[in-house]
PDB file of N, CA and C in Angstrom:
ATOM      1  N   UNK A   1       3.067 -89.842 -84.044  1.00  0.00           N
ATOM      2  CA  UNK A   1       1.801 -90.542 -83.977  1.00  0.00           C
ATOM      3  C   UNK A   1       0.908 -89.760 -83.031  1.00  0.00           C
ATOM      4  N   UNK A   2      -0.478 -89.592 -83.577  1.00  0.00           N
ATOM      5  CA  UNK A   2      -1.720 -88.547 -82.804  1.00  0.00           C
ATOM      6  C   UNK A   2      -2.845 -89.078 -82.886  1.00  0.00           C
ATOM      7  N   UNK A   3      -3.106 -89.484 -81.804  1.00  0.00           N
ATOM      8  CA  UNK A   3      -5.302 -90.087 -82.199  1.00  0.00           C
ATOM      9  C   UNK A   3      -4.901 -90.936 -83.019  1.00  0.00           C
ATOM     10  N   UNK A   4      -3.686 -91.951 -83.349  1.00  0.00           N
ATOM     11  CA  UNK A   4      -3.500 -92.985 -84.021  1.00  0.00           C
ATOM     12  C   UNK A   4      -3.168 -92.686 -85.191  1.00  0.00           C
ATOM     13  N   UNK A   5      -3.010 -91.140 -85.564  1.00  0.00           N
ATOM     14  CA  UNK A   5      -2.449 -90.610 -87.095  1.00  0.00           C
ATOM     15  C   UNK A   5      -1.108 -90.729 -87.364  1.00  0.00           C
ATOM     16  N   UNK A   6      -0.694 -91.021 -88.287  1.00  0.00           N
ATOM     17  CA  UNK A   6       0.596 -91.070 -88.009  1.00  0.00           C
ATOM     18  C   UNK A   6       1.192 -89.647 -89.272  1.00  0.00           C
ATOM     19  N   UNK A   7       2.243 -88.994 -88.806  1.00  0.00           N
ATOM     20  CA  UNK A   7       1.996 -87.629 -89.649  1.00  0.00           C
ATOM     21  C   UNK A   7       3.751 -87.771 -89.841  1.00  0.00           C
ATOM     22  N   UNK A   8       4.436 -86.769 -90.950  1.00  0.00           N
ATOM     23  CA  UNK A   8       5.840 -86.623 -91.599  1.00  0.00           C
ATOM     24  C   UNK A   8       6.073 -85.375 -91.654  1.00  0.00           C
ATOM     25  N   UNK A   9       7.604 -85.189 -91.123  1.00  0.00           N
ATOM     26  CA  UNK A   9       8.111 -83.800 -91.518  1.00  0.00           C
ATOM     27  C   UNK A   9       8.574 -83.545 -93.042  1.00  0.00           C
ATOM     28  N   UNK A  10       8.319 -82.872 -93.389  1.00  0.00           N
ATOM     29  CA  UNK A  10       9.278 -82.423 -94.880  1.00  0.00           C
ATOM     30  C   UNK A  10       9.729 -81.146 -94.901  1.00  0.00           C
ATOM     31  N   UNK A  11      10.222 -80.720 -95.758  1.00  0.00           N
ATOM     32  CA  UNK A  11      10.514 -79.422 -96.048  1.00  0.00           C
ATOM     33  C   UNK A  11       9.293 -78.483 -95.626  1.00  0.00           C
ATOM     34  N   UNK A  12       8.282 -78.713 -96.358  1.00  0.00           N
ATOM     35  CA  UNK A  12       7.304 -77.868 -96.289  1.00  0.00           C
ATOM     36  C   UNK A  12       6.363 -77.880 -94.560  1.00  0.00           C
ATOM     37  N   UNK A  13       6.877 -78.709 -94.264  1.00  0.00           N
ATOM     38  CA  UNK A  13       6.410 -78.791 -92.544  1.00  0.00           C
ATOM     39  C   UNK A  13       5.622 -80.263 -91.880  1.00  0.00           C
ATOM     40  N   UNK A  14       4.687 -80.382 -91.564  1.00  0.00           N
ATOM     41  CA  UNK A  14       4.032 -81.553 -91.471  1.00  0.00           C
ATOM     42  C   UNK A  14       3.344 -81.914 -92.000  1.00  0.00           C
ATOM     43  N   UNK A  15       3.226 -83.283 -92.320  1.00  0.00           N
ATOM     44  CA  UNK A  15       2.251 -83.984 -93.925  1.00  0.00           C
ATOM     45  C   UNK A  15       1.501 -84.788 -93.019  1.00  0.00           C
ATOM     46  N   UNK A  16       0.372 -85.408 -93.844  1.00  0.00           N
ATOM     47  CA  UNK A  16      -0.528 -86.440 -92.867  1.00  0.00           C
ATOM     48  C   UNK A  16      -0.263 -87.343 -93.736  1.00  0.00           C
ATOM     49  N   UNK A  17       0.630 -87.541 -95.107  1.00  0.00           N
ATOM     50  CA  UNK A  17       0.789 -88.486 -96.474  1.00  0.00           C
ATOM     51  C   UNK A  17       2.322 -88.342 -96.255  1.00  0.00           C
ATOM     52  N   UNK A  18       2.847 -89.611 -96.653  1.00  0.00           N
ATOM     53  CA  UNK A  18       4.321 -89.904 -96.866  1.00  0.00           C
ATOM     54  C   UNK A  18       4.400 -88.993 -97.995  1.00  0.00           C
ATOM     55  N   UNK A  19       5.545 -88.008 -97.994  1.00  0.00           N
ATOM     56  CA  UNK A  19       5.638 -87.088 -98.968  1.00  0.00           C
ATOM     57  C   UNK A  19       6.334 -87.237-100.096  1.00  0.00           C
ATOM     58  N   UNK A  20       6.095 -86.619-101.285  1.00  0.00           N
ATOM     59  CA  UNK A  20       7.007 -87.077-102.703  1.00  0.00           C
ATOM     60  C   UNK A  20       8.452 -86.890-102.464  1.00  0.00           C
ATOM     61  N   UNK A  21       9.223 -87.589-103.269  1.00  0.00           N
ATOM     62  CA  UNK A  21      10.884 -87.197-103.336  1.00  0.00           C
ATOM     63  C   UNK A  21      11.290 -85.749-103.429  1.00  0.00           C
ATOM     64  N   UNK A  22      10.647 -85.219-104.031  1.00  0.00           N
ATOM     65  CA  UNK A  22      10.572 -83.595-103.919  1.00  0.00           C
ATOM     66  C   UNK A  22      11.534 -82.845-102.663  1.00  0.00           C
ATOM     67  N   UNK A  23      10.271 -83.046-101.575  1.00  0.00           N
ATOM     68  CA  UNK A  23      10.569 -82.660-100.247  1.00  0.00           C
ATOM     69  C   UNK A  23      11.222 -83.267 -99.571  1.00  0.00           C
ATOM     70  N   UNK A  24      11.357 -83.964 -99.658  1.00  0.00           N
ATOM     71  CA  UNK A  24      12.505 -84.870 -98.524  1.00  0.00           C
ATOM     72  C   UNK A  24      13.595 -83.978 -98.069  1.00  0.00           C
ATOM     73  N   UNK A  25      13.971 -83.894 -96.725  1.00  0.00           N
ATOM     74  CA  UNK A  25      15.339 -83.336 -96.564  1.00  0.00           C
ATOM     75  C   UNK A  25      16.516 -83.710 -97.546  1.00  0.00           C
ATOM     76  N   UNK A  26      16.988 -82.987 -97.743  1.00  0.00           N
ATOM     77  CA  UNK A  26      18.757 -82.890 -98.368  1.00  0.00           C
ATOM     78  C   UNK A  26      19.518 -82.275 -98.100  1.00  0.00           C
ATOM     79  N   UNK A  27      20.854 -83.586 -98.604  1.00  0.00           N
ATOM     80  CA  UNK A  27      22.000 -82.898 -97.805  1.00  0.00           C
ATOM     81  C   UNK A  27      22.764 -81.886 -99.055  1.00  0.00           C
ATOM     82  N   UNK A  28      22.921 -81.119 -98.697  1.00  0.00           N
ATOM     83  CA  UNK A  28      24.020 -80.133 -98.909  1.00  0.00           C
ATOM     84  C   UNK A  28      24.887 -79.846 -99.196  1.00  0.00           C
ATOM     85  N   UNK A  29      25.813 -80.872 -99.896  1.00  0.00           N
ATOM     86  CA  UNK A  29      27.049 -80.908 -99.818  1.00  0.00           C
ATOM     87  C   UNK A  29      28.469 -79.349 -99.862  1.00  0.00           C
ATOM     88  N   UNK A  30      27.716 -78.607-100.202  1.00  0.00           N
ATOM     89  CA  UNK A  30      28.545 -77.521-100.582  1.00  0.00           C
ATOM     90  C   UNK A  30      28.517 -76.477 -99.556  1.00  0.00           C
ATOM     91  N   UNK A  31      27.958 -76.637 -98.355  1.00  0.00           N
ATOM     92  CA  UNK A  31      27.075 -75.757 -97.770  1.00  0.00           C
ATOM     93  C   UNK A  31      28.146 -75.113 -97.044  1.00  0.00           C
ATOM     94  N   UNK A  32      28.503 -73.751 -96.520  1.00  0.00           N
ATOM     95  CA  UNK A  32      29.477 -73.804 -95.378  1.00  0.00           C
ATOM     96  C   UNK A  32      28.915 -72.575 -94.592  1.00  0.00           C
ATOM     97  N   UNK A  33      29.105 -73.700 -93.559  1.00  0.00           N
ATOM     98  CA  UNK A  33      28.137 -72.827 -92.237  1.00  0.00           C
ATOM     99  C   UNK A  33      29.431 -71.805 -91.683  1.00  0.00           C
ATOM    100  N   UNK A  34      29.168 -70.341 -91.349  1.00  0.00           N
ATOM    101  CA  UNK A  34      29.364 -69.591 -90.884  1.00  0.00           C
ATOM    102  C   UNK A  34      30.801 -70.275 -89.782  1.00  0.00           C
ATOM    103  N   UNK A  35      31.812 -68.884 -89.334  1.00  0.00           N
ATOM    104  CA  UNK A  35      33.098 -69.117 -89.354  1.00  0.00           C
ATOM    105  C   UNK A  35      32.935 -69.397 -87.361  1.00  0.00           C
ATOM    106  N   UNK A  36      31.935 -68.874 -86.625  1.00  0.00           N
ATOM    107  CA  UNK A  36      31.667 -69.203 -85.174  1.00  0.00           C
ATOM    108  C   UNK A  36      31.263 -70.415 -85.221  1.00  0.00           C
ATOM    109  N   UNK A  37      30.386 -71.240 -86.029  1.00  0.00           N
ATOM    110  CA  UNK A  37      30.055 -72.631 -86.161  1.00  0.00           C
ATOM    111  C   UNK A  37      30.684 -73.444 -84.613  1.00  0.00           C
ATOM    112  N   UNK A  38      31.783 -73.954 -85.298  1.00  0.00           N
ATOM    113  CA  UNK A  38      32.714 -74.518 -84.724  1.00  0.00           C
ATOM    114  C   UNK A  38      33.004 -74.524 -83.173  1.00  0.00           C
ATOM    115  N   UNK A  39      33.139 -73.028 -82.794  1.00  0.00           N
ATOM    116  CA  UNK A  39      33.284 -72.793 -81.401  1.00  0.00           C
ATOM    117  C   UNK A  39      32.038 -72.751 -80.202  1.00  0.00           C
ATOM    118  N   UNK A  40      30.732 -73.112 -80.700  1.00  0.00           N
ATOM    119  CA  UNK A  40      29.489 -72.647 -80.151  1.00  0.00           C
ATOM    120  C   UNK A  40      28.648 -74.158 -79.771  1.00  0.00           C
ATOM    121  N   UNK A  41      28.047 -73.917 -78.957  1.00  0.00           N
ATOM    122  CA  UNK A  41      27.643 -75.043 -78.106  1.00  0.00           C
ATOM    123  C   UNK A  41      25.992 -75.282 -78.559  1.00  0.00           C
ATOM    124  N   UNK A  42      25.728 -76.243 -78.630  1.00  0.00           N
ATOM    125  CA  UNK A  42      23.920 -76.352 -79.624  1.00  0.00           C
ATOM    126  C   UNK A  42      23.518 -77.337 -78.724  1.00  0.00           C
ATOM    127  N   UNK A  43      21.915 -76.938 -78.237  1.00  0.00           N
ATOM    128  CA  UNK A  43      21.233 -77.716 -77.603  1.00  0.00           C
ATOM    129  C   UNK A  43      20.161 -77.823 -77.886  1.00  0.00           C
ATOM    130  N   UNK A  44      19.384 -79.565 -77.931  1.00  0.00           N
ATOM    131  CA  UNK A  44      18.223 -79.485 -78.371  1.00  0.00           C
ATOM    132  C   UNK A  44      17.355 -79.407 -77.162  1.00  0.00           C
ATOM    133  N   UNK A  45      16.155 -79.373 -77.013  1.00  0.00           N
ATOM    134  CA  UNK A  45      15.448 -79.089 -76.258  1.00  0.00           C
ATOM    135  C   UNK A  45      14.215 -80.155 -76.519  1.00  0.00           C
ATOM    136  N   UNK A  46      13.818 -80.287 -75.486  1.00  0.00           N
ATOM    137  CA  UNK A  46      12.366 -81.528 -75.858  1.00  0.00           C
ATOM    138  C   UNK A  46      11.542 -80.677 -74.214  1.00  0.00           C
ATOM    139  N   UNK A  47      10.784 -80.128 -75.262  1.00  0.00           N
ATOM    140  CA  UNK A  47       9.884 -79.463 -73.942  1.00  0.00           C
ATOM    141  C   UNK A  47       8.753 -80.514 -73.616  1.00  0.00           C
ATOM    142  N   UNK A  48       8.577 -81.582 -73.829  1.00  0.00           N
ATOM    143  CA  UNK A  48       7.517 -82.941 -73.221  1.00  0.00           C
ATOM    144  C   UNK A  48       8.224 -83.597 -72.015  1.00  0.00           C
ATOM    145  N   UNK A  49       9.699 -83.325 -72.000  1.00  0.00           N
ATOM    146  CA  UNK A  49      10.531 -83.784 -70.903  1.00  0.00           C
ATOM    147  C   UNK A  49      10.975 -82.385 -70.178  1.00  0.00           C
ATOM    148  N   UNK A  50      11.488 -81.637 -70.637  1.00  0.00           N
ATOM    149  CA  UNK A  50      12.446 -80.460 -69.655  1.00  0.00           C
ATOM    150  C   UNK A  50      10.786 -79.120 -69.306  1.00  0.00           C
ATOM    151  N   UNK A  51       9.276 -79.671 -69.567  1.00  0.00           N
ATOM    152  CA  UNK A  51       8.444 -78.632 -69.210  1.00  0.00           C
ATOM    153  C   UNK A  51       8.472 -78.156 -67.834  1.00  0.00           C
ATOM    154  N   UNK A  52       8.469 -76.905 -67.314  1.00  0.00           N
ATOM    155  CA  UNK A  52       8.656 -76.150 -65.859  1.00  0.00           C
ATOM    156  C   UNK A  52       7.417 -76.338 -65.269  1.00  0.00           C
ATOM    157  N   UNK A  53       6.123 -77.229 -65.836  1.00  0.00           N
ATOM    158  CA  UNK A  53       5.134 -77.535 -64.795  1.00  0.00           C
ATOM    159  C   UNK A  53       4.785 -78.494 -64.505  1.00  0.00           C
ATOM    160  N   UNK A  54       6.206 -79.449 -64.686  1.00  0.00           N
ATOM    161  CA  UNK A  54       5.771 -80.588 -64.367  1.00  0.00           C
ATOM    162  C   UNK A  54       6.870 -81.231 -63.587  1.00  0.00           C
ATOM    163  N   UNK A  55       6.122 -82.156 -62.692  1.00  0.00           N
ATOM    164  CA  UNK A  55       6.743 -82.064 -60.753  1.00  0.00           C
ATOM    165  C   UNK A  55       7.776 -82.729 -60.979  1.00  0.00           C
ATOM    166  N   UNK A  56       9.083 -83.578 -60.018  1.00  0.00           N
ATOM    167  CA  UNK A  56       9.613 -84.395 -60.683  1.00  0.00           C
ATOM    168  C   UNK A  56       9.647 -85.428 -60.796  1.00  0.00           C
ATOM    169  N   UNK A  57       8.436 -86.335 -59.879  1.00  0.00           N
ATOM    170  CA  UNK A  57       7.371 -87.359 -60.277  1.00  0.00           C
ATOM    171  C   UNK A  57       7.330 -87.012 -61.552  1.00  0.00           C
ATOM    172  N   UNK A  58       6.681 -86.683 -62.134  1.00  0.00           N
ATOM    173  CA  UNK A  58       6.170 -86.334 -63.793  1.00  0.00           C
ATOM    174  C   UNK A  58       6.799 -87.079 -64.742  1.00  0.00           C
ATOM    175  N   UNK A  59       8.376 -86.015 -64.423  1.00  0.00           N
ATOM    176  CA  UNK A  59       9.586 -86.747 -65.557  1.00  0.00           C
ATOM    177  C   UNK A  59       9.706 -87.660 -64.900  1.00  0.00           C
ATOM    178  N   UNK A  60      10.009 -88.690 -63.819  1.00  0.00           N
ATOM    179  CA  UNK A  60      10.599 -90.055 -63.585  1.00  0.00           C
ATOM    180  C   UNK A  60      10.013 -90.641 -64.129  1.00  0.00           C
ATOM    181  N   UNK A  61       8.598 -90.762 -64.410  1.00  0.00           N
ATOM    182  CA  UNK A  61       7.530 -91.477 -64.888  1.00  0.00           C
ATOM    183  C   UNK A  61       7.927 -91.433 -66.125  1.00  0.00           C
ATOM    184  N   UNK A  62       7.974 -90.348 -67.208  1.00  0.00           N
ATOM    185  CA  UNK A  62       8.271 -90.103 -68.133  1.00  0.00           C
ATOM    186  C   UNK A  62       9.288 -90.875 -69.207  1.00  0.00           C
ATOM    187  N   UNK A  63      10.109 -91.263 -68.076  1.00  0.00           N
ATOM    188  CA  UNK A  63      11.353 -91.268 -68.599  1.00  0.00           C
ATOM    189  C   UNK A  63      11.344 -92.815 -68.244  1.00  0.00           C
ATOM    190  N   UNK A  64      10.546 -93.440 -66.943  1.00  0.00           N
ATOM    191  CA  UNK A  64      10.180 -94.990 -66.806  1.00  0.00           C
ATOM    192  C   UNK A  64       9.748 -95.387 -68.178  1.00  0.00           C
ATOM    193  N   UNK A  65       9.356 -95.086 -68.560  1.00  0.00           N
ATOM    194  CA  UNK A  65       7.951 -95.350 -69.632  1.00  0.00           C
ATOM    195  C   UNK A  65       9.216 -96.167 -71.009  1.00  0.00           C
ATOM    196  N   UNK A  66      10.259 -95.529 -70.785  1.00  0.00           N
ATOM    197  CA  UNK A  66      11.093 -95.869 -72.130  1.00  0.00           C
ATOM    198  C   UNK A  66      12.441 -97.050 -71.317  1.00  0.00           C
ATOM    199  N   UNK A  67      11.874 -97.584 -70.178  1.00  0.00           N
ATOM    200  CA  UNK A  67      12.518 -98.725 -70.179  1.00  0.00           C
ATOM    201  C   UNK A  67      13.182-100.388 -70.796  1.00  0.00           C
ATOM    202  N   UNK A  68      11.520-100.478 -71.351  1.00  0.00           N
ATOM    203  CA  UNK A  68      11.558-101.530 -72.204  1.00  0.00           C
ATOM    204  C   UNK A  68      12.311-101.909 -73.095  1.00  0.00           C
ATOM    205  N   UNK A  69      12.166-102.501 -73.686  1.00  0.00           N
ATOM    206  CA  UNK A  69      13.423-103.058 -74.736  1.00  0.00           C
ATOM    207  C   UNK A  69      13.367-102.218 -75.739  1.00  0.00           C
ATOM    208  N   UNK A  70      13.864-102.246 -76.850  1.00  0.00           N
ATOM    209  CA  UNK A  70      14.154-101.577 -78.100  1.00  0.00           C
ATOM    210  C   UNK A  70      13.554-102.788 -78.910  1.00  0.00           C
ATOM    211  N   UNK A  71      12.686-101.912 -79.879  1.00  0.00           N
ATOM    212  CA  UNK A  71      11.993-103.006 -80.866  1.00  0.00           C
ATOM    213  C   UNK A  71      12.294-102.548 -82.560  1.00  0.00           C
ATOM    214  N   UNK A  72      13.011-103.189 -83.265  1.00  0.00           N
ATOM    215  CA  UNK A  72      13.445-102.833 -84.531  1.00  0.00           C
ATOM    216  C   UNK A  72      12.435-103.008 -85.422  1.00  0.00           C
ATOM    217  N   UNK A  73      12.285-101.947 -86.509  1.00  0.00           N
ATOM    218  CA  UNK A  73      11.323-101.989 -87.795  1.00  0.00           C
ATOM    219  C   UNK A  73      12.115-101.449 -88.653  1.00  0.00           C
ATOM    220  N   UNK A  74      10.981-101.766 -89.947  1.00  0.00           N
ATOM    221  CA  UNK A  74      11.615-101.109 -91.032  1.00  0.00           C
ATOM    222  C   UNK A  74      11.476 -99.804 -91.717  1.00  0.00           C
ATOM    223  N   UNK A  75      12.045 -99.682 -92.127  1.00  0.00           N
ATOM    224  CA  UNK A  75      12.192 -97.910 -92.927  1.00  0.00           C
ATOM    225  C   UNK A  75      10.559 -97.736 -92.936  1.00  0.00           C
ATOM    226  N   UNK A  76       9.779 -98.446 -93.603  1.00  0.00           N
ATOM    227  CA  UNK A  76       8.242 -97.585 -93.501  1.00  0.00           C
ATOM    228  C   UNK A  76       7.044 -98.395 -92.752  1.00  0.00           C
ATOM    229  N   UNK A  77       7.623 -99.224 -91.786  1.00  0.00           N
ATOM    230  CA  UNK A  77       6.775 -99.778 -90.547  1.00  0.00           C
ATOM    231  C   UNK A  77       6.032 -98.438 -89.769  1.00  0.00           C
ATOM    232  N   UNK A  78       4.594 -98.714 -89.735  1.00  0.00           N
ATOM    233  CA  UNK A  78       4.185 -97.785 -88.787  1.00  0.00           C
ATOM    234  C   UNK A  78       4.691 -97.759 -87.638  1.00  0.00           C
ATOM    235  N   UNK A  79       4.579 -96.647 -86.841  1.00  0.00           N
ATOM    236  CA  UNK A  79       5.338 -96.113 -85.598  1.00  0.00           C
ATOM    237  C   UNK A  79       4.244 -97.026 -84.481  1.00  0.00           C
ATOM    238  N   UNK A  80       4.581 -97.409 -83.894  1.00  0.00           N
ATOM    239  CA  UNK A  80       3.518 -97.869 -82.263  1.00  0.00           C
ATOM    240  C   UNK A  80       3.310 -98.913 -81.889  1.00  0.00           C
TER     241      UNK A  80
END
């Protein structure tokens, strides 16, 4: 959600329209990932939280902000 837009990933990258069945991610079933897979360590990264210019006031705040409760919707409830 941006300036109140609410936007979708697909295949093809970011949509400002819920995208056709087309694009939708899919799974793979046959897929086989490479033979190091297994032994290797994967990290995601969220640079809005882990950014190096911001104090650590910044993130406490940051991370206050998602105290509140958890609020459930449905599959195509707008986000906010």
């Amino acid at each position: 959600l941006k300036d109140g837009q609410q936007y979708w990933l697909d295949a093809r990258g970011v949509q400002k329209r819920i995208p056709p069945k087309e694009f939708h991610f899919k799974l793979n079933v046959n897929h086989q990932p490479p033979s190091w897979v297994p032994e290797q360590v994967f990290y995601q990264i969220f640079p809005d939280r882990f950014s190096a210019s911001k104090s650590e006031s910044d993130i406490r705040h940051a991370y206050a902000q998602y105290d509140s409760a958890s609020v459930v919707k449905g599959w195509g409830d707008a986000v906010g």
